[in-house]
Protein backbone atom coordinates (compact mmCIF):
# COMPACT_ATOMS: atom_id res chain seq x y z
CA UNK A 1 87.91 13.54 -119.48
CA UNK A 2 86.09 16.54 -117.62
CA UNK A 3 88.25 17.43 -114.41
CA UNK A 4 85.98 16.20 -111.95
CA UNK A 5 86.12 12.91 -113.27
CA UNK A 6 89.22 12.94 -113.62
CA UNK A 7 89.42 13.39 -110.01
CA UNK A 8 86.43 10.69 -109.07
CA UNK A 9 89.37 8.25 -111.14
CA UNK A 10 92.10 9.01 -109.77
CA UNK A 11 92.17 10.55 -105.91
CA UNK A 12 90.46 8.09 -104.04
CA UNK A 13 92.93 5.02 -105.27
CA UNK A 14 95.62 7.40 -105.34
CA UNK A 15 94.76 7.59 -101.40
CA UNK A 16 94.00 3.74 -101.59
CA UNK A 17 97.36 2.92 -103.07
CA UNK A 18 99.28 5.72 -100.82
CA UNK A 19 98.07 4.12 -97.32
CA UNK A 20 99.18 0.44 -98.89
CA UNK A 21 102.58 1.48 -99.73
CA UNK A 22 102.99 2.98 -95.93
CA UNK A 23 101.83 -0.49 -94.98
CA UNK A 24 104.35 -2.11 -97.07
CA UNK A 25 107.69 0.21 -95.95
CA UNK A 26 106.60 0.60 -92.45
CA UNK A 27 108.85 -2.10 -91.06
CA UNK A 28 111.83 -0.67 -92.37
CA UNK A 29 111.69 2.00 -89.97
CA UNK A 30 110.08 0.23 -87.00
CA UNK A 31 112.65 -3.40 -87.74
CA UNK A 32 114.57 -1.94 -84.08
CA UNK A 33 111.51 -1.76 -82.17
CA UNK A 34 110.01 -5.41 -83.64
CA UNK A 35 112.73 -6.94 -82.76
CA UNK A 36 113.09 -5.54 -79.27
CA UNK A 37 109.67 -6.00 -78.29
CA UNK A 38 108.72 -9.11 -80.16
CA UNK A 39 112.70 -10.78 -80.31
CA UNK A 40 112.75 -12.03 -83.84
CA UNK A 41 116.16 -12.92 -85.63
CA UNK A 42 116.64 -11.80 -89.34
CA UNK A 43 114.58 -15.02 -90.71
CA UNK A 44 111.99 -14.28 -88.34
CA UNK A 45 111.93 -10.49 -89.19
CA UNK A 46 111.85 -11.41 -93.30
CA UNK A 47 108.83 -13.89 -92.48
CA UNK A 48 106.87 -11.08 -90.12
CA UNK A 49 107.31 -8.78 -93.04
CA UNK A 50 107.34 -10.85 -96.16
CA UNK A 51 103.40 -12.73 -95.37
CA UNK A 52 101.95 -9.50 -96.20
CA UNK A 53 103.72 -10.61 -99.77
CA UNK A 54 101.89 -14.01 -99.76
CA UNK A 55 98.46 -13.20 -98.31
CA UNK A 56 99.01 -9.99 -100.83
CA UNK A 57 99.88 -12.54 -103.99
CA UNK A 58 97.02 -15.30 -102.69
CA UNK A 59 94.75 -13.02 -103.56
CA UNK A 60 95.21 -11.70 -106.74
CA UNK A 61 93.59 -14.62 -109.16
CA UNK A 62 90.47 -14.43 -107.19
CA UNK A 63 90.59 -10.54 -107.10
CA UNK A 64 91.29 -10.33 -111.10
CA UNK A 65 87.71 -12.25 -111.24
CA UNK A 66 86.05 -9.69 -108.50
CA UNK A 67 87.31 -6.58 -110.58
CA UNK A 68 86.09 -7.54 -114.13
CA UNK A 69 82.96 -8.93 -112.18
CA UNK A 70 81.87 -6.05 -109.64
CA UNK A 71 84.18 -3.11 -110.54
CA UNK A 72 87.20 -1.69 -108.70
CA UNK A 73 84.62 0.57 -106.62
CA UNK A 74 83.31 -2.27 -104.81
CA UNK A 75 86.06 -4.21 -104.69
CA UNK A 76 88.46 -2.31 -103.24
CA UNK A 77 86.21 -0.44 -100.75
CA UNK A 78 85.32 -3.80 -98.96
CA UNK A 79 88.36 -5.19 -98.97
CA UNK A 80 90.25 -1.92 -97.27
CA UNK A 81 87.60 -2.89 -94.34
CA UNK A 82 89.66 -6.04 -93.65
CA UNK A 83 93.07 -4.06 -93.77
CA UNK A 84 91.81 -2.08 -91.34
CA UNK A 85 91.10 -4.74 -88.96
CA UNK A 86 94.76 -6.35 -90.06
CA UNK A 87 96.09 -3.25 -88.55
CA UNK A 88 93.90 -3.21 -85.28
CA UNK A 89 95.53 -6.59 -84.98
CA UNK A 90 98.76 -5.82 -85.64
CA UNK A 91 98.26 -3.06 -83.08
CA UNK A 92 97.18 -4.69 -79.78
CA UNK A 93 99.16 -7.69 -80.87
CA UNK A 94 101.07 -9.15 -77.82
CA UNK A 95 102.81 -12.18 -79.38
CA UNK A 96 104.57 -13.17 -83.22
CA UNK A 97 101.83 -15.12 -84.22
CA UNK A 98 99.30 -12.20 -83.60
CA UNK A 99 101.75 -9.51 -85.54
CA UNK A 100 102.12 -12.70 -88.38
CA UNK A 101 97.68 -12.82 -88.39
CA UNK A 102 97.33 -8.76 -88.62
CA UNK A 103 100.22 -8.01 -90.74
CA UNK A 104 98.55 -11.19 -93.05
CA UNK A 105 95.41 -9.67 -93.21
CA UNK A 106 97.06 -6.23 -94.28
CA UNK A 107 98.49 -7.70 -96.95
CA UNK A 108 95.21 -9.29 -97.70
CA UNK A 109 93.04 -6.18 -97.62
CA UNK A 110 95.21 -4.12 -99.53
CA UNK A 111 95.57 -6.52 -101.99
CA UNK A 112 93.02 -4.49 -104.69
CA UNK A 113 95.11 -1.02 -103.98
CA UNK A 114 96.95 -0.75 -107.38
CA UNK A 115 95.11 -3.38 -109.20
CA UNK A 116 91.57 -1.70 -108.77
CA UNK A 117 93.24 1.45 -110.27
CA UNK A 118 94.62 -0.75 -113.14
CA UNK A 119 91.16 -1.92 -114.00
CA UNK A 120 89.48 1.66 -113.47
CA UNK A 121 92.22 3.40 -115.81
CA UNK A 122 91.36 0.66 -118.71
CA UNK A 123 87.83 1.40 -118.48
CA UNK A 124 87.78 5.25 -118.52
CA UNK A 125 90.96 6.12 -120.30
CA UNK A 126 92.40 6.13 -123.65
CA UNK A 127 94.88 3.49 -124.43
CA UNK A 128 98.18 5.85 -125.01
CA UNK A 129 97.54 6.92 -121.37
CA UNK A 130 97.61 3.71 -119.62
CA UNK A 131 101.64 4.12 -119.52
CA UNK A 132 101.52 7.43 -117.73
CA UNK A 133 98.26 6.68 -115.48
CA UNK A 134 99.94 3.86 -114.29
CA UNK A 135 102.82 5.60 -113.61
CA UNK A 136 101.14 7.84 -111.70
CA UNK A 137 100.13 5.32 -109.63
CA UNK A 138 103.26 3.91 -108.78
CA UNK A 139 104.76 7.36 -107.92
CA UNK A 140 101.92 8.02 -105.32
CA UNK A 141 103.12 4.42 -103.97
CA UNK A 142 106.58 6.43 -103.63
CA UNK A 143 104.73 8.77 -101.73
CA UNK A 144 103.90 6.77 -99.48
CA UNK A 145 107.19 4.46 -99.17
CA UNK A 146 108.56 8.39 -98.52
CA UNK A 147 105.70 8.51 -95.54
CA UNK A 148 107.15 5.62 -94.01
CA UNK A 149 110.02 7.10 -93.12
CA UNK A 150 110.99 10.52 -91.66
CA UNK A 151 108.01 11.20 -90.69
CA UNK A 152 107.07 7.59 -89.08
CA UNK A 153 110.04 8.08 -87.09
CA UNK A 154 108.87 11.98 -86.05
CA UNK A 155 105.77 10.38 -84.54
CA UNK A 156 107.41 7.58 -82.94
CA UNK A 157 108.95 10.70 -80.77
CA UNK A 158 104.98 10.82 -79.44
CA UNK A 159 103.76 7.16 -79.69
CA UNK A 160 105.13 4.28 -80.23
CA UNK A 161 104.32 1.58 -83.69
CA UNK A 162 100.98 0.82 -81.81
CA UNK A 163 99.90 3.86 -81.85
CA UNK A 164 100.68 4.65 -85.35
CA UNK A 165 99.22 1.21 -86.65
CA UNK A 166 95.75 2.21 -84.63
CA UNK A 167 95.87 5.40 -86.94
CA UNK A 168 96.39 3.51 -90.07
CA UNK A 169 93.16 1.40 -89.53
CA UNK A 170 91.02 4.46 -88.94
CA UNK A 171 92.45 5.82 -92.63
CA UNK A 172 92.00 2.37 -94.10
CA UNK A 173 88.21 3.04 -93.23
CA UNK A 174 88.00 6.74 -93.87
CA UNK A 175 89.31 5.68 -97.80
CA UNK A 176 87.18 2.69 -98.22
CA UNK A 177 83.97 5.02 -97.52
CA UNK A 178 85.59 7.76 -99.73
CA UNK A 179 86.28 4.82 -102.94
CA UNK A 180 82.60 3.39 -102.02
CA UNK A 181 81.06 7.13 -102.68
CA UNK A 182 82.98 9.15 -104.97
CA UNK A 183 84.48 6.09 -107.58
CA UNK A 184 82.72 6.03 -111.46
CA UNK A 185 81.19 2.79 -111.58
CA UNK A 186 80.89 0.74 -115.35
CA UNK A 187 77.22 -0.31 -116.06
CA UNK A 188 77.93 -3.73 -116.85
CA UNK A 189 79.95 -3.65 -112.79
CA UNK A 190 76.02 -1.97 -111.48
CA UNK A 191 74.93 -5.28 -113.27
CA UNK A 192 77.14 -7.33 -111.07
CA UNK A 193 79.07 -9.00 -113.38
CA UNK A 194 76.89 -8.10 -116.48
CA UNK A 195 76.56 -10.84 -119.42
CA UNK A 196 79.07 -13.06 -118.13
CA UNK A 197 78.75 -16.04 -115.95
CA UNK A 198 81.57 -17.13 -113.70
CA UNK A 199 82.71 -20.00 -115.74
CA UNK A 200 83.29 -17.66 -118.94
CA UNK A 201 85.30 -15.42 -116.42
CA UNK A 202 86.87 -18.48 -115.24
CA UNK A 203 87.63 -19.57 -118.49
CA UNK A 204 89.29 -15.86 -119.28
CA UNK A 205 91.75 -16.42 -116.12
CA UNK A 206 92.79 -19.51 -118.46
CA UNK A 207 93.08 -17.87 -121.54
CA UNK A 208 95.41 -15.46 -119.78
CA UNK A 209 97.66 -18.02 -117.72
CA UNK A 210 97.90 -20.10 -121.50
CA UNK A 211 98.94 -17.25 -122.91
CA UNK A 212 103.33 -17.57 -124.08
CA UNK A 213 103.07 -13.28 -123.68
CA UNK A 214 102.79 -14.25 -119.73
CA UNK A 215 105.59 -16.82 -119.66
CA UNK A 216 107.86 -14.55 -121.56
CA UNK A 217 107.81 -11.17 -120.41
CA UNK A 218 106.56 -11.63 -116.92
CA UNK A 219 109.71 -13.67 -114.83
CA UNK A 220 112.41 -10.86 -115.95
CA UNK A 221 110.02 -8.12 -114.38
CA UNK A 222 108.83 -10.15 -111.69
CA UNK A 223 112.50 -10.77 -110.12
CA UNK A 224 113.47 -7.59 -110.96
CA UNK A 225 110.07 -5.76 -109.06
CA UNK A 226 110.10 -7.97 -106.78
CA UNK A 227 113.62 -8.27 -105.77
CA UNK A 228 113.40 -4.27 -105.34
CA UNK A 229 110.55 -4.74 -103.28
CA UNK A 230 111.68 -6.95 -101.05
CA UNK A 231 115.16 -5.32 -100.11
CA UNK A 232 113.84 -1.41 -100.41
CA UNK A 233 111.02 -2.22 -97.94
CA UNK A 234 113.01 -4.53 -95.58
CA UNK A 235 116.33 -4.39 -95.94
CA UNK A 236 117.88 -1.45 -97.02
CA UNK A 237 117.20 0.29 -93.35
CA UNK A 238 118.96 -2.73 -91.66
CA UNK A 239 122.06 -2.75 -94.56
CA UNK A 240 122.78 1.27 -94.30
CA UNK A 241 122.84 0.52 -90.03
CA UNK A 242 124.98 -2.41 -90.50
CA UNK A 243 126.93 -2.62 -93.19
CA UNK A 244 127.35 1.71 -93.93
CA UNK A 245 127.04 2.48 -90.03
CA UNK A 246 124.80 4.73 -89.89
CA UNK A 247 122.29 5.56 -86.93
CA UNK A 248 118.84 5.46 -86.80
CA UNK A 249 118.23 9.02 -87.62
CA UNK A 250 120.53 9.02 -90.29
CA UNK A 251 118.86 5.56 -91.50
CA UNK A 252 115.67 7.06 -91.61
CA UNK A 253 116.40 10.18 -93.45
CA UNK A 254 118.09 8.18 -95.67
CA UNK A 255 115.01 6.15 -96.27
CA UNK A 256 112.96 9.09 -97.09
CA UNK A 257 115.41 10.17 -99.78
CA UNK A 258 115.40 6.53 -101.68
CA UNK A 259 111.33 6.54 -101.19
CA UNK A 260 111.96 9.84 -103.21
CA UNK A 261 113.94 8.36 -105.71
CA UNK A 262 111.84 5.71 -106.49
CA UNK A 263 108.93 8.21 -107.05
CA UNK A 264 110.83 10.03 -109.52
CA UNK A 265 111.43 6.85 -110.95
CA UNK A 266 108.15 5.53 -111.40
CA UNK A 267 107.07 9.00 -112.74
CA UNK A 268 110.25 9.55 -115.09
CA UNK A 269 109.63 5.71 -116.78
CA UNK A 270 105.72 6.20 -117.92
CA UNK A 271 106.73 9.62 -119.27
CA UNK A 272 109.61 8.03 -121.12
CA UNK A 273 107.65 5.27 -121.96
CA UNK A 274 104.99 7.20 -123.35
CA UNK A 275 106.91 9.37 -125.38
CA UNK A 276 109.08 6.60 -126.85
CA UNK A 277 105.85 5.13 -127.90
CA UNK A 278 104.43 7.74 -130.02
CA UNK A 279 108.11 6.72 -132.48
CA UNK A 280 107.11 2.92 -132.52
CA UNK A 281 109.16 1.72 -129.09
CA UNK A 282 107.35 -0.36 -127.25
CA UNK A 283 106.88 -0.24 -123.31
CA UNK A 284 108.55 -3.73 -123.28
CA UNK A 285 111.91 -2.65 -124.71
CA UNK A 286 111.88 0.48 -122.58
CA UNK A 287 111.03 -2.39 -119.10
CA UNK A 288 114.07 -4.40 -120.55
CA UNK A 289 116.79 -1.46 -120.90
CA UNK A 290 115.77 -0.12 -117.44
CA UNK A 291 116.53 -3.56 -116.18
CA UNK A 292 120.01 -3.99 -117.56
CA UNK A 293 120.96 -0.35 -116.03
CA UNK A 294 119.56 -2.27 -112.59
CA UNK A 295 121.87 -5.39 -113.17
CA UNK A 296 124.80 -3.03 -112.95
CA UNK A 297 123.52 -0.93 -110.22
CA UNK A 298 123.75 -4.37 -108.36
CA UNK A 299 126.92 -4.92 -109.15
CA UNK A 300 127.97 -2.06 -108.24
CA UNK A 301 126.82 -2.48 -104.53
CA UNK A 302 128.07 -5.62 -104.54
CA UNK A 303 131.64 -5.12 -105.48
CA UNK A 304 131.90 -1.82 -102.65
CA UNK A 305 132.31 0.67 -105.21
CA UNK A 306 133.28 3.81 -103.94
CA UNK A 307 129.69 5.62 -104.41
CA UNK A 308 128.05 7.44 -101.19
CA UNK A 309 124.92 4.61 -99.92
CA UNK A 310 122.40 7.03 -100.65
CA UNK A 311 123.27 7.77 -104.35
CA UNK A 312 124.21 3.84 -104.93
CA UNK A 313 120.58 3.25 -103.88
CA UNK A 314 118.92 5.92 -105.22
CA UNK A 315 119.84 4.63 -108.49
CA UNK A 316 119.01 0.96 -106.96
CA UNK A 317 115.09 2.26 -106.85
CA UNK A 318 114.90 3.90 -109.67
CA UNK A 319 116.05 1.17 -111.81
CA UNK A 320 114.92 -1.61 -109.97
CA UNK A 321 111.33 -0.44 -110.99
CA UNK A 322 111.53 -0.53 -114.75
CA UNK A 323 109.94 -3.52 -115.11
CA UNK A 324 106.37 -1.73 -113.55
CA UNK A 325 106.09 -0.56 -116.96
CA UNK A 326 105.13 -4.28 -118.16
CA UNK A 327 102.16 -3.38 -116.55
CA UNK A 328 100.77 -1.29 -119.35
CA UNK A 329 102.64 -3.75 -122.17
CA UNK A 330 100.41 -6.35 -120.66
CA UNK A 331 97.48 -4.45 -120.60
CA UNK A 332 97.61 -3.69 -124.15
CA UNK A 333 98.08 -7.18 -125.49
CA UNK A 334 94.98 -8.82 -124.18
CA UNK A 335 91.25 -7.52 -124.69
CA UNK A 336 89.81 -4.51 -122.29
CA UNK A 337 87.44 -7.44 -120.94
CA UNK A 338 90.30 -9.27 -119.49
CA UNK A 339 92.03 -6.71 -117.58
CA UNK A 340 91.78 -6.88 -114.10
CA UNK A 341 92.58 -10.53 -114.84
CA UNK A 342 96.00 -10.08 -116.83
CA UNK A 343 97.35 -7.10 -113.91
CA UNK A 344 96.63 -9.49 -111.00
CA UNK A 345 98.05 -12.33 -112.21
CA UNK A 346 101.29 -10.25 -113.07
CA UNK A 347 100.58 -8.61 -110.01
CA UNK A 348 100.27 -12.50 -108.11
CA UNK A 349 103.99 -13.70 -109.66
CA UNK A 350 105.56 -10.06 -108.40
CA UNK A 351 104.25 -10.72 -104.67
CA UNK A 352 105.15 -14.31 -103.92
CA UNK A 353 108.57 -13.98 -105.83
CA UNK A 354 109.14 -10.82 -103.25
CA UNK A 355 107.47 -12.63 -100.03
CA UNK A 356 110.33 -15.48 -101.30
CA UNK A 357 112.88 -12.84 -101.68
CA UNK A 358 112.41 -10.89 -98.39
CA UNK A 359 112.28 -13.97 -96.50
CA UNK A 360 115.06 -15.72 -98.10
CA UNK A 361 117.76 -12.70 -97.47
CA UNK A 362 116.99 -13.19 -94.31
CA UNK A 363 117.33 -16.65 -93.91
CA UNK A 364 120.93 -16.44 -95.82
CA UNK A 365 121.70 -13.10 -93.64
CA UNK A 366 121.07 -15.38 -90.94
CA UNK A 367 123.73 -18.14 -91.72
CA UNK A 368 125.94 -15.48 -90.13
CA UNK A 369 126.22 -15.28 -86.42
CA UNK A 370 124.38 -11.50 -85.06
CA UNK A 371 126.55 -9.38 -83.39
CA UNK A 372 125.41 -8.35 -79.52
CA UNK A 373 123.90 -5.12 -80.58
CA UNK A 374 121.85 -6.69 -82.67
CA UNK A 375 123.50 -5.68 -86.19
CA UNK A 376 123.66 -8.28 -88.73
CA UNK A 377 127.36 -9.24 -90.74
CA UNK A 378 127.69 -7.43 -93.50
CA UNK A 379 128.82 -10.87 -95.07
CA UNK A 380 125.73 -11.83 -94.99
CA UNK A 381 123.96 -9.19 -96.63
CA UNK A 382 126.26 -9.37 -99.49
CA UNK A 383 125.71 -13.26 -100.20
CA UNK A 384 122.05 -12.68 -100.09
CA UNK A 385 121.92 -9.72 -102.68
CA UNK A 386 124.46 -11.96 -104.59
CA UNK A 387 121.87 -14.79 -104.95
CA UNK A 388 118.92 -12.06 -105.76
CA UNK A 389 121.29 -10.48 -108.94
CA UNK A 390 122.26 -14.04 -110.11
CA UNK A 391 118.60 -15.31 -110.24
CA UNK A 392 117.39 -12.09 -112.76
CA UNK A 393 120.61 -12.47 -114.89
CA UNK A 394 119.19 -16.51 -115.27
CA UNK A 395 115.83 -15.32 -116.12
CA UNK A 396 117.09 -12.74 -118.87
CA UNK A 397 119.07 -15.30 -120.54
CA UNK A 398 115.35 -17.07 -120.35
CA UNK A 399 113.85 -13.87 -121.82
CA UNK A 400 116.16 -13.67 -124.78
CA UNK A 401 116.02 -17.27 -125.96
CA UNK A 402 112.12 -17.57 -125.35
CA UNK A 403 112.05 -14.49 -127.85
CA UNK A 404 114.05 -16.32 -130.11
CA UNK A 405 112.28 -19.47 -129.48
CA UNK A 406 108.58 -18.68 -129.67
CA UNK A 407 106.87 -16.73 -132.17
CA UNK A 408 104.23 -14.84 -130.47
CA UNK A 409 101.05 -12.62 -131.68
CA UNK A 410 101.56 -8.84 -130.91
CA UNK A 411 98.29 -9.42 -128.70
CA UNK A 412 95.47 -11.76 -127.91
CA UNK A 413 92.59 -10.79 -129.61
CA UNK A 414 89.20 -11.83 -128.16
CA UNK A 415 87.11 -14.83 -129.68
CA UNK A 416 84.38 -14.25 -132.44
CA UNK A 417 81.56 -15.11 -129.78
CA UNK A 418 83.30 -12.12 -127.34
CA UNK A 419 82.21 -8.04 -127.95
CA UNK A 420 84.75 -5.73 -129.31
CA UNK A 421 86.79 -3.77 -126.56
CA UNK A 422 84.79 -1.16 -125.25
CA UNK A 423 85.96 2.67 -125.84
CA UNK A 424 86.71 4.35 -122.31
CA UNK A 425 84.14 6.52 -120.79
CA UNK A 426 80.45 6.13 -121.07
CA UNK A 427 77.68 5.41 -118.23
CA UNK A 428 78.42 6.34 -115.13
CA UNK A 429 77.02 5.29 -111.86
CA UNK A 430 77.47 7.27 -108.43
């Protein structure tokens, strides 16, 4: 790929992705000032964060359709219009139900972030990239987790979370008119769907949710992602107050150091990944190792081992996001065609499992009374992560005995009636 195509490819949903993942973490720094202004408990505080998880994961069948249909370009420029407005909303929001509407329609409009990349990486790069593109990807997201942190809470010293949510919609416009102008666009996407009718695309969602690959790799990576969502953008700032003692500065700063960790993560598993590849180890066995390592790290925090916070959860993100690697596993067991379908379905099962998750610790955080300055029991916090770690260690006994059960195809190959894959590159439109 020639460097400025390269760049058309990659900047603009690197940008895309980046602003969604500030989105995402933002309420881990502002959780004080939410539940000053707005007085939500800990359930109410999971549900005000978690519905950008739902509206996020109601979207992503539909959205699988729009990117094989219409391209990532299109589809992810429009829909950054309506996180925008989410954030307008969220804004000049003066009651919970208003934060709940703008903070849904975030979710919403970012919903095509990571998944429009996904798409755009199958159809202009070579298949032994995929790991490390992706990767990529993810570590930009860790960019922009580390965003939501220090440097949130440096302009907080000159505005308050209004102000800084105004902001965010003018950059959710700014990089939908930069993905609308500068993104490659596929012929068959100029087309507007190409060959295909909506029923055959239809009919590919099916082949994809029939498929035993889906059933059997995707729940260990889903609770693992999403569990490491839901607790590194929620509820990590409100454990290292509560339960480690530290102050909001200190909570912050610690914040930005874990958002680095995970970044290093994300970048450190598609190189491994790929490298490990090239001798015959799949991305699946790398996901699966990565996630034992992240069973431990659990345990670890739960039994109060004598480890400084910010090194115990360092190691917490960068484990806790092996299972992103799936992502590219997937990708390469189903035909090109199918792509944006496969991602946002796995994509779909991460989001509502971590809209359940973040809303659930705080509904068991909350079976313990709240102390008058507001801090949550540190009881609490460790029966919650106790019910997160005993869920994943269920699903991979389910992972190892549907292996053992079920004799599955390397990949799904497409029907006779269906074009071989295309190779990446080709026509290119704007």
């Amino acid at each position: 790929m020639g460097t400025v195509l390269t760049a058309r490819v990659f900047l603009p949903f690197m940008l895309g992705f980046f602003l969604s993942y500030v989105f995402r973490s933002i309420n881990n720094v502002i959780a004080p000032d939410l539940v000053r202004d707005v007085g939500v408990d800990a359930s109410g505080l999971g549900l005000l964060t978690g519905i950008y998880m739902i509206t996020f994961a109601a979207f992503q069948m539909p959205l699988g359709i729009l990117l094989d249909r219409f391209g990532p370009r299109r589809t992810e420029a429009a829909l950054l219009l309506f996180a925008a407005a989410g954030a307008f909303i969220f804004a000049t929001a003066t009651s919970p139900m208003a934060l709940i509407a703008g903070r849904g329609l975030i979710g919403f409009g970012v919903s095509a972030c990571l998944m429009a990349a996904f798409k755009s990486f199958v159809d202009w790069l070579p298949a032994d990239r995929l790991p490390f593109a992706n990767a990529v990807m993810f570590a930009t997201g860790g960019l922009g987790a580390m965003s939501a942190t220090v440097p949130v809470e440096t302009a907080l010293q000159f505005t308050d979370w209004r102000g800084v949510f105004l902001f965010m919609a003018a950059a959710a416009v700014g990089v939908a008119i930069l993905i609308f102008a500068a993104v490659p666009e596929k012929a068959e996407h100029r087309a507007m769907g190409g060959q295909a009718t909506l029923a055959q695309q239809i009919g590919g969602l099916a082949q994809v949710l029939k498929s035993p690959i889906i059933f059997t790799i995707a729940p260990l990576s889903t609770t693992t992602q999403a569990t490491t969502m839901a607790v590194v953008t929620l509820w990590t700032g409100p454990w290292l107050r509560d339960v480690a003692g530290w102050s909001r500065a200190e909570v912050a700063a610690g914040l930005f150091w874990i958002a680095a960790a995970t970044t290093v993560g994300y970048l450190f598993s598609g190189w491994i990944a790929t490298r490990l590849a090239r001798r015959g180890i799949r991305p699946e066995q790398v996901a699966v190792t990565g996630m034992i390592v992240f069973f431990f790290v659990q345990i670890l925090i739960l039994a109060d081992a004598p480890i400084h916070p910010l090194a115990i959860w360092s190691l917490y993100a960068i484990f806790g996001i092996s299972g992103g690697v799936m992502y590219a596993s997937l990708s390469q067991k189903f035909p090109a065609h199918l792509a944006g379908r496969v991602n946002t379905t796995f994509n779909m099962f991460i989001f509502v499992y971590a809209f359940a998750a973040q809303w659930g610790i705080g509904a068991i955080i909350n079976l313990w009374p709240m102390a008058p300055n507001g801090q949550f029991a540190a009881e609490g916090y460790g029966r919650a992560f106790l019910t997160m770690l005993a869920i994943q260690l269920v699903l991979f006994v389910w992972w190892l005995v549907s292996r053992l059960i079920w004799r599955m195809p390397e990949a799904i190959r497409p029907p006779p009636d269906q074009p071989p894959n295309p190779a990446p590159g080709g026509d290119i439109s704007r």
